[in-house]
N, C-alpha and C. Protein backbone atom coordinates (compact mmCIF):
# COMPACT_ATOMS: atom_id res chain seq x y z
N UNK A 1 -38.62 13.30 39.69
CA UNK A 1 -37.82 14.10 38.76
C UNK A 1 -37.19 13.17 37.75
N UNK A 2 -37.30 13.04 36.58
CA UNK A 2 -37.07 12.57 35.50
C UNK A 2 -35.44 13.07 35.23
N UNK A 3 -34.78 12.50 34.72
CA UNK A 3 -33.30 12.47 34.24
C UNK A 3 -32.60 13.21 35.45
N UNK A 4 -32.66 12.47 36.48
CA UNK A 4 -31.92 12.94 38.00
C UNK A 4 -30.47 13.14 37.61
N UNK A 5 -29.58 11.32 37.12
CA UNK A 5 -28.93 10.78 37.02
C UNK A 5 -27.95 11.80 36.04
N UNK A 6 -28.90 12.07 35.08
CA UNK A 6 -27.97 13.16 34.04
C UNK A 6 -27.26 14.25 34.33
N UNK A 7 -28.65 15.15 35.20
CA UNK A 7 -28.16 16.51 35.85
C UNK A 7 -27.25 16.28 36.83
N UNK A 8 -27.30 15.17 37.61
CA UNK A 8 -26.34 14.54 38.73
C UNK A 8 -25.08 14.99 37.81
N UNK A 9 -24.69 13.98 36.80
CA UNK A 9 -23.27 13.71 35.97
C UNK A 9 -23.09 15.16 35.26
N UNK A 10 -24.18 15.61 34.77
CA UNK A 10 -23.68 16.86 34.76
C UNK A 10 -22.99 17.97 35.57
N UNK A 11 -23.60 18.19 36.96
CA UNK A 11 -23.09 18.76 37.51
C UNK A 11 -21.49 18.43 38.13
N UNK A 12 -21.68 17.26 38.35
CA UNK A 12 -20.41 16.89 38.74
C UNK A 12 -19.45 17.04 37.79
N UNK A 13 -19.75 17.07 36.94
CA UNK A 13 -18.54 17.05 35.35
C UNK A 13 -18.35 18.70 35.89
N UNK A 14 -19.16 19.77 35.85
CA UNK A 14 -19.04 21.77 35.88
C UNK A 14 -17.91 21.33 37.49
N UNK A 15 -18.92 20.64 38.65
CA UNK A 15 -17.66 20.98 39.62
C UNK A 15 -16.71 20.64 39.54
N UNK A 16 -16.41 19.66 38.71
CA UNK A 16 -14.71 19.40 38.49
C UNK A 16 -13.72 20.12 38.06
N UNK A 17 -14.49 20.55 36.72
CA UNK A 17 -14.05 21.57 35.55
C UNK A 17 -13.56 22.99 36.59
N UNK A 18 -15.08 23.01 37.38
CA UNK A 18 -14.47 24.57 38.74
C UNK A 18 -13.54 24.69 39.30
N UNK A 19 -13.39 23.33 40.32
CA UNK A 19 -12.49 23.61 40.73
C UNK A 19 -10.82 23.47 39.86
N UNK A 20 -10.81 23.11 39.06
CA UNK A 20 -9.62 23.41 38.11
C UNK A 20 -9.23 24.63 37.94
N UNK A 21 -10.28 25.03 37.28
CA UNK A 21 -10.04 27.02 36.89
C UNK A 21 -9.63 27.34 37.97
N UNK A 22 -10.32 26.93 39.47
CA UNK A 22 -10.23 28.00 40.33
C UNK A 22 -9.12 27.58 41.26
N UNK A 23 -8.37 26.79 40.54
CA UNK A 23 -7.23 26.51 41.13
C UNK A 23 -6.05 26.95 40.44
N UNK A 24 -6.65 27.03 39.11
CA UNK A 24 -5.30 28.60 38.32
C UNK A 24 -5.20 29.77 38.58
N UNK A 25 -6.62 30.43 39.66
CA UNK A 25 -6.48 31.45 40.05
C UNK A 25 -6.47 31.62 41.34
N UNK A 26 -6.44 30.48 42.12
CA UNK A 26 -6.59 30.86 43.94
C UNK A 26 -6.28 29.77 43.95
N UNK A 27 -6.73 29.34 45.88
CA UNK A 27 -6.16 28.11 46.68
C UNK A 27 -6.91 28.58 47.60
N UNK A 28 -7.26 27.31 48.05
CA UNK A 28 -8.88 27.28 49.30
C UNK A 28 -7.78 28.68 50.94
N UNK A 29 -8.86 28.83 51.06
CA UNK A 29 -8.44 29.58 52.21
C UNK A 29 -8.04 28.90 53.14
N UNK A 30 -7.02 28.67 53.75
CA UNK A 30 -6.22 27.86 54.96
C UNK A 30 -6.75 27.86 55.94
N UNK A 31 -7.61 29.25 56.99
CA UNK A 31 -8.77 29.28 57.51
C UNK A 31 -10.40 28.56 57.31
N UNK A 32 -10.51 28.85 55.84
CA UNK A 32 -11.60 28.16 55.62
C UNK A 32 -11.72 27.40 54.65
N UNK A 33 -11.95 25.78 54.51
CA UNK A 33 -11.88 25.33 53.65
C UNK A 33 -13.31 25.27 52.51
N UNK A 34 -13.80 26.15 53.01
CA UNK A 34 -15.31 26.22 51.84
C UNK A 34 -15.19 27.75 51.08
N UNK A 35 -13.87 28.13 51.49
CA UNK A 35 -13.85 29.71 50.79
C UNK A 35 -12.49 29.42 49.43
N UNK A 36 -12.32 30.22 48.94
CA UNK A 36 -11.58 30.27 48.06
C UNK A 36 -10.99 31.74 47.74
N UNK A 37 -9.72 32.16 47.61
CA UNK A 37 -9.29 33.25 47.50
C UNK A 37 -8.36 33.54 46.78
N UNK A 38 -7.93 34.56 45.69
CA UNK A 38 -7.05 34.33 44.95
C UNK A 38 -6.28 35.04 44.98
N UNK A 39 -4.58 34.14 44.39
CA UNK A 39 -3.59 34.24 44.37
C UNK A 39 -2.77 34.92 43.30
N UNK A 40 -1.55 35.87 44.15
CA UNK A 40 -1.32 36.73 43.26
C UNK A 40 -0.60 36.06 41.97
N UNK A 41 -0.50 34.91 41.83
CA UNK A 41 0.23 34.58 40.04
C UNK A 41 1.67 34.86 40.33
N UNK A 42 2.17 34.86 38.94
CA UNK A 42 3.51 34.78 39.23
C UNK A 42 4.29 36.37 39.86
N UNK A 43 4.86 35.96 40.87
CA UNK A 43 5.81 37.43 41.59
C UNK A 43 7.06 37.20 41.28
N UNK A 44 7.52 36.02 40.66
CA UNK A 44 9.28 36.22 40.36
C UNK A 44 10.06 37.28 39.87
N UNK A 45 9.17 37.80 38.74
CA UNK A 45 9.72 39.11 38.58
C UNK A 45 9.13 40.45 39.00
N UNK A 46 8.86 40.17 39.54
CA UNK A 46 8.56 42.05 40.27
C UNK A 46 9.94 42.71 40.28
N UNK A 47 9.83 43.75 39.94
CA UNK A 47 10.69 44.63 39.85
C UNK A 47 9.95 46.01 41.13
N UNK A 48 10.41 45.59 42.11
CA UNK A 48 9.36 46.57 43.29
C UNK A 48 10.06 47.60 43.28
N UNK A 49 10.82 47.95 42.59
CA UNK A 49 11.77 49.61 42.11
C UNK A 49 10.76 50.12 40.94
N UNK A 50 10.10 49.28 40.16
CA UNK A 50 9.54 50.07 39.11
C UNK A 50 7.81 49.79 39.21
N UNK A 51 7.79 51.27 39.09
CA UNK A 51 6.10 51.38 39.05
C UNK A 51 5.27 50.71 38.39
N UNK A 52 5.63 50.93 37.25
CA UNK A 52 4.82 50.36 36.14
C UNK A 52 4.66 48.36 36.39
N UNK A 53 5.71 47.88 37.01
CA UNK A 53 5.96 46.87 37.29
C UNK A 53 4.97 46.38 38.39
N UNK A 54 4.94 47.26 39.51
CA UNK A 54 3.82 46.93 40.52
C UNK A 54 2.66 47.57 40.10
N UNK A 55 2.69 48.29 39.63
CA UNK A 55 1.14 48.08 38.96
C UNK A 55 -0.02 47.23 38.24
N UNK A 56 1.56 46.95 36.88
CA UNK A 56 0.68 45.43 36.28
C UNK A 56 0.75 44.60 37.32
N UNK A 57 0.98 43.98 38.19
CA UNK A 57 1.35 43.09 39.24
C UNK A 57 -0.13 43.57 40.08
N UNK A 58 -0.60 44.65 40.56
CA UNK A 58 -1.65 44.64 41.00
C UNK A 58 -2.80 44.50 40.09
N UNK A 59 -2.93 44.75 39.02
CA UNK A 59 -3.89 44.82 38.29
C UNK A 59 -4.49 43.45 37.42
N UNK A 60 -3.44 42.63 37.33
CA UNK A 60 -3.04 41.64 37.41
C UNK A 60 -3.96 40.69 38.40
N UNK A 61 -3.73 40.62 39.89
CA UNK A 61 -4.15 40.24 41.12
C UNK A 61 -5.44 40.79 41.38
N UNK A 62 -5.59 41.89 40.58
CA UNK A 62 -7.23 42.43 41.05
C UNK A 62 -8.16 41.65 39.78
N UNK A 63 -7.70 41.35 38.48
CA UNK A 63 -8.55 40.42 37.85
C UNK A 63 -8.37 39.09 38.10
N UNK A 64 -7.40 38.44 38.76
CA UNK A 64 -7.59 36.98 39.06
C UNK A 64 -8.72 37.12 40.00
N UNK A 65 -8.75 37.85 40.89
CA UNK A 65 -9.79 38.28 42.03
C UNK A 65 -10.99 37.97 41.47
N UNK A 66 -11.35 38.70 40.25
CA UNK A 66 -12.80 39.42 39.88
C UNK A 66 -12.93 37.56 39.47
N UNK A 67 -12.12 36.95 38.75
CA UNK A 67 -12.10 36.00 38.17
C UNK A 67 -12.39 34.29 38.85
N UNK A 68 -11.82 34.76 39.93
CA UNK A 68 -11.70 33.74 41.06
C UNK A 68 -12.89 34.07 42.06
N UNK A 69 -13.72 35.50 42.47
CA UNK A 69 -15.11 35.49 42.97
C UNK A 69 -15.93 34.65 41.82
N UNK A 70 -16.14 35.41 40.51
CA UNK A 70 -17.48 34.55 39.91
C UNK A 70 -17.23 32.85 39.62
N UNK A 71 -15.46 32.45 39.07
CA UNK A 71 -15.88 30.94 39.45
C UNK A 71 -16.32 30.46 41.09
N UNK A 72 -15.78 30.58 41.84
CA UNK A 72 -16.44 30.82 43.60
C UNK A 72 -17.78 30.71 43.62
N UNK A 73 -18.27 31.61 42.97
CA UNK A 73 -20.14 31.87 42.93
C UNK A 73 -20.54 30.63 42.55
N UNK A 74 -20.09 30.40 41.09
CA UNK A 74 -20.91 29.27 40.81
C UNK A 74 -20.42 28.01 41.34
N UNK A 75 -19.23 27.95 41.42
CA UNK A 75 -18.79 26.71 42.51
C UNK A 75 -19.50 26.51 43.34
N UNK A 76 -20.21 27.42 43.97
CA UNK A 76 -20.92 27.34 45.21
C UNK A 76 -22.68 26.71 44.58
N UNK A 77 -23.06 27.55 44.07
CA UNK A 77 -23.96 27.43 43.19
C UNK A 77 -23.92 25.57 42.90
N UNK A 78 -23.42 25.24 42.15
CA UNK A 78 -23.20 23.60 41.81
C UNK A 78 -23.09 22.72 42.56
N UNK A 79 -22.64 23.14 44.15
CA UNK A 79 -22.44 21.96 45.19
C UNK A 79 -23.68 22.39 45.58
N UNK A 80 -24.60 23.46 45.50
CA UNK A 80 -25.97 23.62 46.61
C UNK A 80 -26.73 22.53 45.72
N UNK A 81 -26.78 22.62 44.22
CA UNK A 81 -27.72 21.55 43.53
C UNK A 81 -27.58 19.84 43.85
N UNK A 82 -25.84 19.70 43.83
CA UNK A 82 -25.98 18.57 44.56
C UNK A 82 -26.34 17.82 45.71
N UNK A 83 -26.10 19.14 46.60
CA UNK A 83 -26.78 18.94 47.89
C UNK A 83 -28.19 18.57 47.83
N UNK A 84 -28.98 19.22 46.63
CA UNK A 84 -30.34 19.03 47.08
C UNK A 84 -30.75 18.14 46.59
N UNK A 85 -30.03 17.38 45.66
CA UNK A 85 -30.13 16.09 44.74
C UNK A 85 -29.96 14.93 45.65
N UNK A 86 -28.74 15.06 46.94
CA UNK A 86 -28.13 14.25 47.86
C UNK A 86 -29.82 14.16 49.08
N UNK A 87 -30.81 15.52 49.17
CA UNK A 87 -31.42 16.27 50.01
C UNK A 87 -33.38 15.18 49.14
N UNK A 88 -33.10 15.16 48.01
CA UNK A 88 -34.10 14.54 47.22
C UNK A 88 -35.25 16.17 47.36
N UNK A 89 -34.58 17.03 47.24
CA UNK A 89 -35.25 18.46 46.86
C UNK A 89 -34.77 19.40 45.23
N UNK A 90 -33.66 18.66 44.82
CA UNK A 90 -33.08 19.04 43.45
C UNK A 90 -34.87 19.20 42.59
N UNK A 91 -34.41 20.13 41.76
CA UNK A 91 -35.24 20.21 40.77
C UNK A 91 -36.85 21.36 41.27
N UNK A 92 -36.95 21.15 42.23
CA UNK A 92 -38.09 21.96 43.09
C UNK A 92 -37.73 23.36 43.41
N UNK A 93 -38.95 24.36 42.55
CA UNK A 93 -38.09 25.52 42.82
C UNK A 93 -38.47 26.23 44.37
N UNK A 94 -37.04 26.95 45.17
CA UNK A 94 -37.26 27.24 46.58
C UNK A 94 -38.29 28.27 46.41
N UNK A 95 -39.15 28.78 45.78
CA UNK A 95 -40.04 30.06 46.17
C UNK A 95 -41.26 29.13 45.89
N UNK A 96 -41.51 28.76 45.07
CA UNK A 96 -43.44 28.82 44.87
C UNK A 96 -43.45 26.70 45.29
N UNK A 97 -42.21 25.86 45.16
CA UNK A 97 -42.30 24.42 44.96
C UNK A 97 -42.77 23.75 44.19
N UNK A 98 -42.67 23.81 43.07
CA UNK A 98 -43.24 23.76 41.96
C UNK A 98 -41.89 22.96 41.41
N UNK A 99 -42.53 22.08 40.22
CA UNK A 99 -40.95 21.19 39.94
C UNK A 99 -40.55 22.47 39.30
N UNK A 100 -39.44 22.91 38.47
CA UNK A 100 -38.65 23.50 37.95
C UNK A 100 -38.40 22.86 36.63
N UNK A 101 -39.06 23.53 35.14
CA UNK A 101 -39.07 22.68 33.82
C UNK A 101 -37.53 22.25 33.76
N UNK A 102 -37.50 21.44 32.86
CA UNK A 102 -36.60 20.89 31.96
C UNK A 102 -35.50 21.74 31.42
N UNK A 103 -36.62 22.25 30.29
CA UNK A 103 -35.73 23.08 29.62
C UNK A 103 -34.59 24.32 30.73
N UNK A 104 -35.25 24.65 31.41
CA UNK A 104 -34.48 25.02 32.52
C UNK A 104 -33.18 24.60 33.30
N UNK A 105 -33.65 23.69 33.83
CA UNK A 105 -32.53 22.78 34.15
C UNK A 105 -31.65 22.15 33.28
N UNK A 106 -31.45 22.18 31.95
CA UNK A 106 -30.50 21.98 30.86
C UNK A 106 -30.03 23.21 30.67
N UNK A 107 -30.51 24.92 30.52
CA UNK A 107 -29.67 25.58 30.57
C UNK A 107 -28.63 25.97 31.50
N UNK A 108 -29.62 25.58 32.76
CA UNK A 108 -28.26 25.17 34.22
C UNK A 108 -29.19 24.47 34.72
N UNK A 109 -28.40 23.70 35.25
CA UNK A 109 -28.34 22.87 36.52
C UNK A 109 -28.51 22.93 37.62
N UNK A 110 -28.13 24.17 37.93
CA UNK A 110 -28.47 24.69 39.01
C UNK A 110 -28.91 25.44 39.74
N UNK A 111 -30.12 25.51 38.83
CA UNK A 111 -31.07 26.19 38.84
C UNK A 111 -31.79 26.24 39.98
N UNK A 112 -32.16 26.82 40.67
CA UNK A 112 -33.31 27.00 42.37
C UNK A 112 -34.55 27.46 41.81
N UNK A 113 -34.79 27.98 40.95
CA UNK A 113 -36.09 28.37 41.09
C UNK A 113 -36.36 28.46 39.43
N UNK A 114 -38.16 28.04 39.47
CA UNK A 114 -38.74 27.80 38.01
C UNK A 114 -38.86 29.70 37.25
N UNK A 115 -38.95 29.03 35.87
CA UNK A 115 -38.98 30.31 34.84
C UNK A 115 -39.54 31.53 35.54
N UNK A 116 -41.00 31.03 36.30
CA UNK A 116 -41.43 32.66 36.78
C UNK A 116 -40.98 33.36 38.07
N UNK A 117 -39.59 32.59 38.50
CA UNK A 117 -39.23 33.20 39.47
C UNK A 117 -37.73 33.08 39.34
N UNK A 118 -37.25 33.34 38.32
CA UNK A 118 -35.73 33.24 37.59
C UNK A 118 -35.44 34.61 38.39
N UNK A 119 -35.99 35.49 38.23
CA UNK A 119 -35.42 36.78 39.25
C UNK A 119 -35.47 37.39 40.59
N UNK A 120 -36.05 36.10 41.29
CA UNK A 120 -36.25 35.87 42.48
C UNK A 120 -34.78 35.65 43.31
């Protein structure tokens, strides 16, 4: 696999960047440290007498959620590529084994599988 070293530094540069974001919106699960779950943000002012108050406050907590699953996804996503880079399987796509182009792997990184099985 040609430019290992790059996609390597690349990826590592996205997981860093991840876990940042996903530390403005969650904190690893205390149970599990490979999960991530997010946190309700600021509660200082709740006003738990007024509706409208716990509402934005939930609604609030339900998009850090939505926000804190898809960075999660790809967090996850970015350590499997390194793994397989660590594995000397990076770049090989898991369905047919076939290397996985270039151009591919520059639009992500972490990519598993080549163009004709992108919807695999």
């Amino acid at each position: 696999m040609k430019n290992l070293e790059h996609f390597k530094e690349t990826l590592l540069t996205e997981k860093k960047q991840l876990e940042e974001e996903l530390k403005d919106v969650g904190r690893i699960n205390p149970s599990n440290p490979d999960d991530w779950e997010a946190t309700p943000g600021d509660t200082q002012d709740i006003d738990t007498e007024d509706e409208n108050s716990l509402a934005d406050k939930f609604e609030e907590f339900e998009e850090r959620s939505a926000v804190e699953t898809e960075l999660e996804v790809r967090f996850n996503e970015v350590k499997g590529a390194l793994k397989r880079i660590e594995e000397g399987t990076y770049g090989i796509c898991r369905i047919c084994k076939k290397e996985i182009e270039d151009d591919r792997l520059e639009a992500n990184p972490a990519a598993e599988t080549c163009k004709e099985h992108i919807n695999n």
